[in-house]
Protein backbone atom coordinates (compact mmCIF):
# COMPACT_ATOMS: atom_id res chain seq x y z
CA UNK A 1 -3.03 17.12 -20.93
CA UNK A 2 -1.29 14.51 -23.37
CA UNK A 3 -2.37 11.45 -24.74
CA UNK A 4 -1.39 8.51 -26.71
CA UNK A 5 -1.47 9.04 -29.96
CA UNK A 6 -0.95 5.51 -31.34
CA UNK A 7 -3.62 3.95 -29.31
CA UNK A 8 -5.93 6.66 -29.88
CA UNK A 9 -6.00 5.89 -33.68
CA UNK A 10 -6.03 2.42 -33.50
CA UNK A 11 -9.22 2.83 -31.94
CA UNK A 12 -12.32 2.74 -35.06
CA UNK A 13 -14.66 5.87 -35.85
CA UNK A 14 -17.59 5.91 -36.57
CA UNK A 15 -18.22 9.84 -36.36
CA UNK A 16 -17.67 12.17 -39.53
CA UNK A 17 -18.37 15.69 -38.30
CA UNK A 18 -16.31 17.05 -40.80
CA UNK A 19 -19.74 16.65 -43.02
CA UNK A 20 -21.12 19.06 -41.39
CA UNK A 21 -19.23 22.06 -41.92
CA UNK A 22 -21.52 24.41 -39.99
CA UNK A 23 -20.71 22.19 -36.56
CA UNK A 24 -17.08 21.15 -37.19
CA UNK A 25 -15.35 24.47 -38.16
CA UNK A 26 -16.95 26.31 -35.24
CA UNK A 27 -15.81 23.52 -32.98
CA UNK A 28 -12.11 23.96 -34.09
CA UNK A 29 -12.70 27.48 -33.60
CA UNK A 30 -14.22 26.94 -29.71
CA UNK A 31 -11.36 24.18 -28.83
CA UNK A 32 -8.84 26.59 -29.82
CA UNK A 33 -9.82 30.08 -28.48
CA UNK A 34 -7.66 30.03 -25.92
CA UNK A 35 -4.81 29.67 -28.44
CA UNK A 36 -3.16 33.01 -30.52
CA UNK A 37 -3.37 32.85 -33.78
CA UNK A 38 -2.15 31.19 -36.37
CA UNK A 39 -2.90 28.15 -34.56
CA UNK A 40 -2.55 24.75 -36.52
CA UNK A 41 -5.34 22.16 -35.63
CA UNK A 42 -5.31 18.74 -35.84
CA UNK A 43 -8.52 16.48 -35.91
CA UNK A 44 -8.17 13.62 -33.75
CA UNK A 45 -11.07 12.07 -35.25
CA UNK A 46 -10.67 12.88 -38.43
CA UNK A 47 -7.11 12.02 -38.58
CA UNK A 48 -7.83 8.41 -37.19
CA UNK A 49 -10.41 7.90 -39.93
CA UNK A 50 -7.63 8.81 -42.43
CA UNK A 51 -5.25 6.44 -40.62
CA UNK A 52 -7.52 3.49 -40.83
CA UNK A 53 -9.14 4.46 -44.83
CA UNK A 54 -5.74 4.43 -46.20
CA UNK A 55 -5.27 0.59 -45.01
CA UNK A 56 -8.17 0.04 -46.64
CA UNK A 57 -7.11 1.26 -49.71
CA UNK A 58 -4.12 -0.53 -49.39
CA UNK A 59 -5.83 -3.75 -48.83
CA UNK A 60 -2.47 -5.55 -46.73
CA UNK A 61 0.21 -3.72 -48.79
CA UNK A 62 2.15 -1.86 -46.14
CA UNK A 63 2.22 1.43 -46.09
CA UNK A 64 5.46 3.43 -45.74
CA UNK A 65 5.26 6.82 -44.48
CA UNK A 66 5.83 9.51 -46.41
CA UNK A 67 7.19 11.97 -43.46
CA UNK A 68 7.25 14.91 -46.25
CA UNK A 69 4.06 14.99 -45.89
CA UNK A 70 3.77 15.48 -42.07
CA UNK A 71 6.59 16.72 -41.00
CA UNK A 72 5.04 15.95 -37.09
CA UNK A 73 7.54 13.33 -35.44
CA UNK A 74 4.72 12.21 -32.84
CA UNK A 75 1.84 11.34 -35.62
CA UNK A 76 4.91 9.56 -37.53
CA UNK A 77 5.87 7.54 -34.75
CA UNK A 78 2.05 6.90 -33.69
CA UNK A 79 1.16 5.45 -37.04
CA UNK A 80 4.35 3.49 -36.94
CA UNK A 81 3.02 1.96 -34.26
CA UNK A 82 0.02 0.66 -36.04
CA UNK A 83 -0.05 -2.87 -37.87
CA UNK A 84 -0.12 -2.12 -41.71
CA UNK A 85 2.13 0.82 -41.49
CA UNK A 86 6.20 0.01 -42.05
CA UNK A 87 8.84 2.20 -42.38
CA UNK A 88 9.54 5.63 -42.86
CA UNK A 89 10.41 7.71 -46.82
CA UNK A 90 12.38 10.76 -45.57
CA UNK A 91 13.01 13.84 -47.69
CA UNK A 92 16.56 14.29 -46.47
CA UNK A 93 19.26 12.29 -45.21
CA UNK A 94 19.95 14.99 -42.18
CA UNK A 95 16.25 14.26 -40.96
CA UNK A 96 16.46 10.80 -41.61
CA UNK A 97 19.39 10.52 -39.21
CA UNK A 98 17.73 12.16 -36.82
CA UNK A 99 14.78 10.37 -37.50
CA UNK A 100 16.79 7.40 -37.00
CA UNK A 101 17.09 8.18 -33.06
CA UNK A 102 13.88 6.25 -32.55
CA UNK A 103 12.93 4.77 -36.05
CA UNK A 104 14.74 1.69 -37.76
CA UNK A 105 13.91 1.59 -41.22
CA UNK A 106 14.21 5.10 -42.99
CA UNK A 107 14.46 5.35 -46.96
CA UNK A 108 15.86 8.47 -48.04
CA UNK A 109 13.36 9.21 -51.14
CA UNK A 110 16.24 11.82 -52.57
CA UNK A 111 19.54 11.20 -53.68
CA UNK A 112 21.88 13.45 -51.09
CA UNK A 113 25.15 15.22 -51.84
CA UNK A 114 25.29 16.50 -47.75
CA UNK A 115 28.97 15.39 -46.92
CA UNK A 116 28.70 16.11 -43.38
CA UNK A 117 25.86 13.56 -43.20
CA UNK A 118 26.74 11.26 -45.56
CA UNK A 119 29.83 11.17 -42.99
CA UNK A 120 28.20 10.73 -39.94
CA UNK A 121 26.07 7.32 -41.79
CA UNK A 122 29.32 6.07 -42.94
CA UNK A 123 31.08 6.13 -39.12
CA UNK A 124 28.32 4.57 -37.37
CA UNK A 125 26.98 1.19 -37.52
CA UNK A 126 23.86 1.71 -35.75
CA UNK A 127 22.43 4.77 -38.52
CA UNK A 128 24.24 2.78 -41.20
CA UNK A 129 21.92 -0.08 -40.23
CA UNK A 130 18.85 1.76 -39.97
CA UNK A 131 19.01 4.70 -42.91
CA UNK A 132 19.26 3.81 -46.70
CA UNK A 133 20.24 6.13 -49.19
CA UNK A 134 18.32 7.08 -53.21
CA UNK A 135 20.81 6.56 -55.85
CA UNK A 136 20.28 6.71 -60.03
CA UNK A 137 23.54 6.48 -61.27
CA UNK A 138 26.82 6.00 -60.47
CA UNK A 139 27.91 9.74 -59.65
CA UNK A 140 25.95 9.14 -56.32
CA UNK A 141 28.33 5.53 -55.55
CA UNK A 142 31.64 8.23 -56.51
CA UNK A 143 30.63 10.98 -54.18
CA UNK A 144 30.11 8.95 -51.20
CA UNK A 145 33.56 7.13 -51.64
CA UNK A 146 35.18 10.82 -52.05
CA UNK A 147 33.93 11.33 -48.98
CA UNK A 148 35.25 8.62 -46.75
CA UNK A 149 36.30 5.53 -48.17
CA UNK A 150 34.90 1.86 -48.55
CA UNK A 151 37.58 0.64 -46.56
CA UNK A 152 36.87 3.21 -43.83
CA UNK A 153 33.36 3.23 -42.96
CA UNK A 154 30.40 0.97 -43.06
CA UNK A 155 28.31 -0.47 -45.62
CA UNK A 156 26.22 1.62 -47.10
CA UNK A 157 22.87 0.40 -48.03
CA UNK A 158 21.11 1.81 -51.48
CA UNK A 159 17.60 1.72 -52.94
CA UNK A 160 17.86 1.84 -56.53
CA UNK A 161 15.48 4.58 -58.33
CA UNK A 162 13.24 3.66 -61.64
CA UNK A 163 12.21 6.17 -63.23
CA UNK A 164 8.13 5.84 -63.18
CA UNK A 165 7.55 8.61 -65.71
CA UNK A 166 4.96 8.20 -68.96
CA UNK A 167 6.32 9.29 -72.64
CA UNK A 168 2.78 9.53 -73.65
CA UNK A 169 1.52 9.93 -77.65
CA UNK A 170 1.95 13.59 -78.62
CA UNK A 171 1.73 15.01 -75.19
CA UNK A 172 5.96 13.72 -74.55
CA UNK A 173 6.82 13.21 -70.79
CA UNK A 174 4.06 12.96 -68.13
CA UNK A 175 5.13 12.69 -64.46
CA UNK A 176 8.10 14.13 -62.20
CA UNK A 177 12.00 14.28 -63.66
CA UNK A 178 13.78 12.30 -61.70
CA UNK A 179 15.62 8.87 -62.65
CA UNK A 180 17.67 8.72 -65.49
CA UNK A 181 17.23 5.06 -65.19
CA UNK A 182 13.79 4.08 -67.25
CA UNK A 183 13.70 0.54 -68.49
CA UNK A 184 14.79 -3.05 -67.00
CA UNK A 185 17.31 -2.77 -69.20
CA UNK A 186 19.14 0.40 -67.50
CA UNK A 187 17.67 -0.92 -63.90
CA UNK A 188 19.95 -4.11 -64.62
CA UNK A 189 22.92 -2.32 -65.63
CA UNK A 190 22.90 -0.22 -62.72
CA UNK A 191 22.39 -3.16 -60.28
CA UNK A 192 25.23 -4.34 -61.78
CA UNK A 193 27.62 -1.61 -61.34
CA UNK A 194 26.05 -1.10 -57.52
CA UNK A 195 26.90 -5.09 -56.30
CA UNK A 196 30.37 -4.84 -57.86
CA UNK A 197 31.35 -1.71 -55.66
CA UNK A 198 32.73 -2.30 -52.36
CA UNK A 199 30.92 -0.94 -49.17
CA UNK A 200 27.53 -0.99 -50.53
CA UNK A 201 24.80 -3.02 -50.92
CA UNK A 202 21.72 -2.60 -53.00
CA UNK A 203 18.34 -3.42 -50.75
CA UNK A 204 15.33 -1.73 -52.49
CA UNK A 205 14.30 -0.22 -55.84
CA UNK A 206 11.82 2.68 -55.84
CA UNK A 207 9.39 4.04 -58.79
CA UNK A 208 6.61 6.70 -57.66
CA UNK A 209 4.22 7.28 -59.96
CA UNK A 210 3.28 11.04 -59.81
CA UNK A 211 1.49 11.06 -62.78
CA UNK A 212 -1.24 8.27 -61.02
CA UNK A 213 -0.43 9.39 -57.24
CA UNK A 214 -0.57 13.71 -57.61
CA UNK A 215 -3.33 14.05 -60.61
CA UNK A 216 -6.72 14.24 -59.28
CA UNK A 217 -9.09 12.81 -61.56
CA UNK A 218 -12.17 14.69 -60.57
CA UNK A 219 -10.78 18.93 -60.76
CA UNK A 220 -13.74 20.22 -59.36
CA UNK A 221 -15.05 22.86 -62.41
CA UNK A 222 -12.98 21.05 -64.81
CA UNK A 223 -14.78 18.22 -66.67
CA UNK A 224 -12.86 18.07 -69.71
CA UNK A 225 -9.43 18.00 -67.50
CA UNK A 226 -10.80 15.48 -65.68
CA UNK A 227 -11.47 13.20 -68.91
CA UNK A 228 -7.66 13.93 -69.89
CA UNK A 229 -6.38 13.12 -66.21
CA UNK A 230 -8.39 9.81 -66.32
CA UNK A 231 -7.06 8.90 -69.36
CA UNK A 232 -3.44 9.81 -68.65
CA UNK A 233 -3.92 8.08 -65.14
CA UNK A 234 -4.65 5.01 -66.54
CA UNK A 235 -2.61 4.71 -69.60
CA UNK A 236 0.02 5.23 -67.33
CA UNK A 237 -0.77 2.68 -64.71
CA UNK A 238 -0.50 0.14 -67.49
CA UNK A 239 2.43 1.33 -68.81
CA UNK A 240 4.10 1.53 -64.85
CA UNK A 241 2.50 -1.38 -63.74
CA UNK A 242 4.12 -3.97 -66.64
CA UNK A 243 7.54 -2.05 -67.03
CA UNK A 244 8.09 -1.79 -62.88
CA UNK A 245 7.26 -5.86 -62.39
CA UNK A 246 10.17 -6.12 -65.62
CA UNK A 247 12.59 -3.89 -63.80
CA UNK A 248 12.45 -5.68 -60.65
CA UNK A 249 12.50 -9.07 -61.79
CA UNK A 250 15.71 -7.85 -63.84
CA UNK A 251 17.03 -6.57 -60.71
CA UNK A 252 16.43 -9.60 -58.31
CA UNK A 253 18.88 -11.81 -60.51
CA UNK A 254 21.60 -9.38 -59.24
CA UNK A 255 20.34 -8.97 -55.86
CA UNK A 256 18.19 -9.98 -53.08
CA UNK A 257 15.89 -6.80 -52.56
CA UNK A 258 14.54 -6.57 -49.21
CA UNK A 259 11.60 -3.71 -50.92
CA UNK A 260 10.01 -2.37 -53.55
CA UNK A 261 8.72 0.71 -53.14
CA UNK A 262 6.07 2.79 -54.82
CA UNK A 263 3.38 4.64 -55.29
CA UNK A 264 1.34 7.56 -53.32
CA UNK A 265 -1.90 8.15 -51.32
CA UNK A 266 -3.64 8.87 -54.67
CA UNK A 267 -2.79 5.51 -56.18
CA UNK A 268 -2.77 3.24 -53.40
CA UNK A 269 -5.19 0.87 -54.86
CA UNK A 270 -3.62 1.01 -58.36
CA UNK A 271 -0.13 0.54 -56.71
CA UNK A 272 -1.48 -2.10 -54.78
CA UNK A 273 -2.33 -4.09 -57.71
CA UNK A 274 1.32 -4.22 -59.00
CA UNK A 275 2.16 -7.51 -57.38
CA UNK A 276 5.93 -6.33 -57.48
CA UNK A 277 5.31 -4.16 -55.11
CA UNK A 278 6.32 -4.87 -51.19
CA UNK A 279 5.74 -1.38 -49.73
CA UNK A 280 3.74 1.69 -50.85
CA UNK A 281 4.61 5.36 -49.92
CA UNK A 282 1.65 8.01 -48.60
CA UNK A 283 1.59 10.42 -46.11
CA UNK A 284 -0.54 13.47 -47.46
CA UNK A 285 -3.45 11.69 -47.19
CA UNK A 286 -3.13 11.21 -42.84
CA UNK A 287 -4.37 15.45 -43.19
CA UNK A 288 -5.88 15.98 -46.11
CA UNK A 289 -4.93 18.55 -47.59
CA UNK A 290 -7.57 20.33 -49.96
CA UNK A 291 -5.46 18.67 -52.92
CA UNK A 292 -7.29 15.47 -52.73
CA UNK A 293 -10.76 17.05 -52.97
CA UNK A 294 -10.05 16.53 -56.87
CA UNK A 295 -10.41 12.46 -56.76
CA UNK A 296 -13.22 10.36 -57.41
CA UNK A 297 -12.44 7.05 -55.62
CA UNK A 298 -11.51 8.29 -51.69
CA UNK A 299 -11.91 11.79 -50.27
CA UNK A 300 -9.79 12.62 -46.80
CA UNK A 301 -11.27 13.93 -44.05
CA UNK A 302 -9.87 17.59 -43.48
CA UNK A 303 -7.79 16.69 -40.36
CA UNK A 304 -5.37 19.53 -40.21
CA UNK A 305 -6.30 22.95 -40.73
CA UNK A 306 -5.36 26.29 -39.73
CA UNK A 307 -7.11 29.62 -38.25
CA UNK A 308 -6.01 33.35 -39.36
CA UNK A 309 -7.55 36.44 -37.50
CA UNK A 310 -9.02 39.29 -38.83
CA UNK A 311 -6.66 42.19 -38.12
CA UNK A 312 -8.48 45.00 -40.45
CA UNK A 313 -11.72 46.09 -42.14
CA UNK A 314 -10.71 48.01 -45.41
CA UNK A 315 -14.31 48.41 -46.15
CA UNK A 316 -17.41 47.76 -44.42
CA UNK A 317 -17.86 44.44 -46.86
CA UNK A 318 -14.28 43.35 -46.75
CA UNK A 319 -12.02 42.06 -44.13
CA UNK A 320 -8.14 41.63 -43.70
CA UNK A 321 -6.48 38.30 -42.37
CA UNK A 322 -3.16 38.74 -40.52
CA UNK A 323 -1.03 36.54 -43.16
CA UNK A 324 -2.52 33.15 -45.23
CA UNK A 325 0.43 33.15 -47.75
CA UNK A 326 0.90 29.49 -46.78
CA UNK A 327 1.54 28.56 -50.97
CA UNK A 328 2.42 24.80 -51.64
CA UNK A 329 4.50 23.63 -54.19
CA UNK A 330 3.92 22.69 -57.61
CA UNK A 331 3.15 24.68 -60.75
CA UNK A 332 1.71 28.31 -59.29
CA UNK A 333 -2.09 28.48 -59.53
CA UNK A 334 -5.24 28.90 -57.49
CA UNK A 335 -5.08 25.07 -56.61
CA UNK A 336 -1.62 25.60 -54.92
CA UNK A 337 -3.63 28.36 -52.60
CA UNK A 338 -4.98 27.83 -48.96
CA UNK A 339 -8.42 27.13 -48.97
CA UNK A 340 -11.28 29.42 -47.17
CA UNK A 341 -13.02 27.21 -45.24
CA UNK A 342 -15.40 29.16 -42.64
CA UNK A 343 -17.13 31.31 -42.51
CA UNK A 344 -18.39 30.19 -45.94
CA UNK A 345 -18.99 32.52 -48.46
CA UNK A 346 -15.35 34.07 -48.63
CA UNK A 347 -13.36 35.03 -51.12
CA UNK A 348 -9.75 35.85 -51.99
CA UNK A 349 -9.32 39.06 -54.00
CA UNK A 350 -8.08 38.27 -57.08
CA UNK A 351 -5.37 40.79 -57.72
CA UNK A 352 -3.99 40.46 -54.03
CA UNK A 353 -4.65 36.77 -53.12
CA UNK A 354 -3.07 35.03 -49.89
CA UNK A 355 0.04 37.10 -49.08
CA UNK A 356 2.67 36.92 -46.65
CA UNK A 357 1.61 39.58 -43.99
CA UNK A 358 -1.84 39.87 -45.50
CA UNK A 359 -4.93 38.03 -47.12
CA UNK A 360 -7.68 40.49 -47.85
CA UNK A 361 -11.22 38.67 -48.09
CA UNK A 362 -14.81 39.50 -49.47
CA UNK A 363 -17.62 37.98 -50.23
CA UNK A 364 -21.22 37.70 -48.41
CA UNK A 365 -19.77 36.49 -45.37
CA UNK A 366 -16.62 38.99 -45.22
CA UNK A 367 -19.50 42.02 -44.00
CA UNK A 368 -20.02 39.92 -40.73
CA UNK A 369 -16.07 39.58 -39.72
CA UNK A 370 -14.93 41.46 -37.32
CA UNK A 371 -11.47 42.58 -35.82
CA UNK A 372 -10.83 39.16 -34.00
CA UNK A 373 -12.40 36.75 -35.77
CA UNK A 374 -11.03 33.62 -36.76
CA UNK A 375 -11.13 32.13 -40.63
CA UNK A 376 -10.25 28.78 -41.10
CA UNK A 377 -8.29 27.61 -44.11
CA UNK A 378 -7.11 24.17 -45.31
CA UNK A 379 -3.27 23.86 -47.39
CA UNK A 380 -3.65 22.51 -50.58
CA UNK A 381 -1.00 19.42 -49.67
CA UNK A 382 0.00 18.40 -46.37
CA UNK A 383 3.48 18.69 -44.82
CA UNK A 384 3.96 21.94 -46.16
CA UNK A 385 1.66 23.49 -43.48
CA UNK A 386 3.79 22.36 -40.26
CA UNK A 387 6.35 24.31 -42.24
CA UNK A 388 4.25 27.66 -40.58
CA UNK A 389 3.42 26.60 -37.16
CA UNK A 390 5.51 25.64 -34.28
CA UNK A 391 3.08 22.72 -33.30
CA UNK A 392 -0.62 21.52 -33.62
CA UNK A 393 -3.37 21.65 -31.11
CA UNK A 394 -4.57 18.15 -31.30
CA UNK A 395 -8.38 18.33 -30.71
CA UNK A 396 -11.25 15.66 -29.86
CA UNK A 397 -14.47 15.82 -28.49
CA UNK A 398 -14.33 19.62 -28.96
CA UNK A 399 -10.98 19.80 -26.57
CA UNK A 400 -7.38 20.12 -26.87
CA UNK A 401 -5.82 17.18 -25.77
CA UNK A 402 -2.32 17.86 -26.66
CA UNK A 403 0.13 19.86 -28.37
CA UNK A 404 1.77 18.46 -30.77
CA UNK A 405 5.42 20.15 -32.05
CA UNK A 406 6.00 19.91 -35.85
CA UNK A 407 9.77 19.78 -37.22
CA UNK A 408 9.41 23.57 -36.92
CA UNK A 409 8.77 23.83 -33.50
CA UNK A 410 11.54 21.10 -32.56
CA UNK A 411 14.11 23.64 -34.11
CA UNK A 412 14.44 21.62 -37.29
CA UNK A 413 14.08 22.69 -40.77
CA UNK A 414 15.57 20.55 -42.70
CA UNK A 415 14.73 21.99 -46.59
């Protein structure tokens, strides 16, 4: 059975079983018996709610994808299809050119030193067209012209990167290293250099905000981290919001910029605010990952998720999950750990945790597993988790519908 995706989700929902953990996770578990474990699910329902809350919180800034974060080409291409979704922010220019098959606007979020790629954009007018690349300084502008020269290949088109970064009072640098390029001073310079260099052209500038978009503002247990995240979130959306309007305006005297990119799925109404803004990144928050249980102002539904089996009893109160070491990236901590989901009541052992062949669990509800159960577990971010399964059982009205094949299970893998 297949379906289409992009009509499916422009549909409304009005149904939230997700809010009722005790009828949703056992439904996951019935739609997917049939299916060997570890078996990626993915909410139809749920996911469409997280399609059409994110416009919301957008209020008419489009939303470019963030395909990171999924890592599924069918849901990118379905919510491309939608009105209030626009382009694509790739991770890589290899998947953006293959991206670029079937999609026509394609940021590359990360500058790229691939010279096998970089060749195939610069021989072909249709990719060169369709795929721009991340720069922040000149080195980037040298290596492609090592590579094949100006007067040899197309025009390459270039988004400019601000760095979005807070040098906060005492506490120094807040946010992701990145740019080298922090004020409208350097922005300008840089624009500069960029328009007087044959076979490119500058089109966008980008500034993501991690310290707004990836600090929850709520940690759940963590009150007095959550006053400190508030306070850094919003310092800093000041600070982003009155320096990014300064960089662009610098920039648009030395070229006509077709975007401005920024943000993420946890700032999207902060980032929609900035007026200098044309187009705002997200992706994580299409499957909500267990992440964004930390903010106050929008909670995901829990679209994707996946099941482990019990392959062992160690004790009579314990049970053993065939692997779960599914870690995200980020600093290393509980919060970068799957999340048990159902039964309820379990428990990762402390000094063992989720590993790669095995997750030992305990806890009230460990004594009822058996050899064959299924445990259901949520990643803390998003994309991450299609890096694990070949494809996702797509599931509605307590059915699979489709399947679903992630980059993984097309053969790709491209970081």
């Amino acid at each position: 059975m297949s379906l289409d995706l992009a009509l499916s989700l422009s549909r409304p929902t009005d149904a939230t079983p997700w809010l009722t953990p005790a009828e949703y996770w056992p439904s996951l578990t019935a739609a997917t018996q049939g299916l060997d474990t570890p078996v990626g699910a993915l909410h139809l329902g749920a996911l469409r709610h997280n399609t059409h809350d994110m416009l919301g919180r957008a209020a008419g800034t489009p939303i470019r994808v963030a395909s990171k974060s999924l890592r599924v080409r069918g849901v990118l291409e379905a919510v491309l299809a939608l009105p209030g979704y626009s382009g694509v922010l790739a991770y890589t220019l290899t998947e953006a050119l293959w991206l670029a098959e079937t999609l026509d606007d394609i940021v590359v979020g990360y500058p790229t030193v691939d010279r096998a790629a970089i060749l195939r954009l610069a021989r072909s007018a249709r990719l060169a067209g369709r795929v721009t690349l991340m720069v922040d300084s000149l080195d980037h502008l040298d290596l492609v012209d090592t590579v094949i020269a100006p007067s040899q290949r197309e025009r390459i088109r270039v988004c400019l990167e601000l760095d979005a970064s807070w040098q906060a009072p005492v506490l120094g640098h807040l946010g992701v290293w990145r740019s080298p390029v922090h004020t409208p001073e350097d922005a300008r310079a840089l624009a500069l250099a960029i328009v007087s260099r044959p076979g490119f052209e500058l089109v966008g500038l980008m500034a993501y905000e991690a310290q707004i978009a990836g600090l929850g503002d709520r940690p759940q247990g963590h009150p007095v981290r959550g006053g400190m995240n508030r306070w850094v979130r919003n310092r800093s959306i000041v600070d982003i919001s009155a320096r990014r309007a300064a960089a662009v305006a610098a920039v648009r005297q030395v070229a006509d910029l077709e975007f401005v990119n920024g943000g993420g799925t946890g700032s999207l109404e902060s980032t929609h605010a900035d007026t200098s803004v044309t187009d705002i990144a997200a992706g994580s928050g299409f499957f909500g990952g267990h992440l964004f249980d930390n903010y106050s102002g929008f909670r995901p539904a829990p679209a994707a998720a996946f099941a482990l089996s019990v392959v062992r009893k160690p004790t009579a109160a314990s049970a053993a999950m065939l692997g779960g070491g599914w870690i995200a990236s980020g600093p290393p901590g509980p919060d970068r750990t799957p999340r048990l989901v159902w039964p309820e009541g379990l428990k990762l052992v402390p000094r063992e945790m989720a590993g790669e062949v095995q997750s030992p669990v305990t806890g009230a509800a460990a004594a009822r597993l058996g050899v064959g159960d299924r445990v259901w577990l949520r990643h803390t971010k998003s994309g991450e988790l299609s890096e694990h399964v070949n494809e996702f059982a797509v599931v509605d009205d307590g059915i699979v519908v489709d399947m679903l094949p992630t980059y993984r299970g097309e053969g790709k893998a491209f970081l």
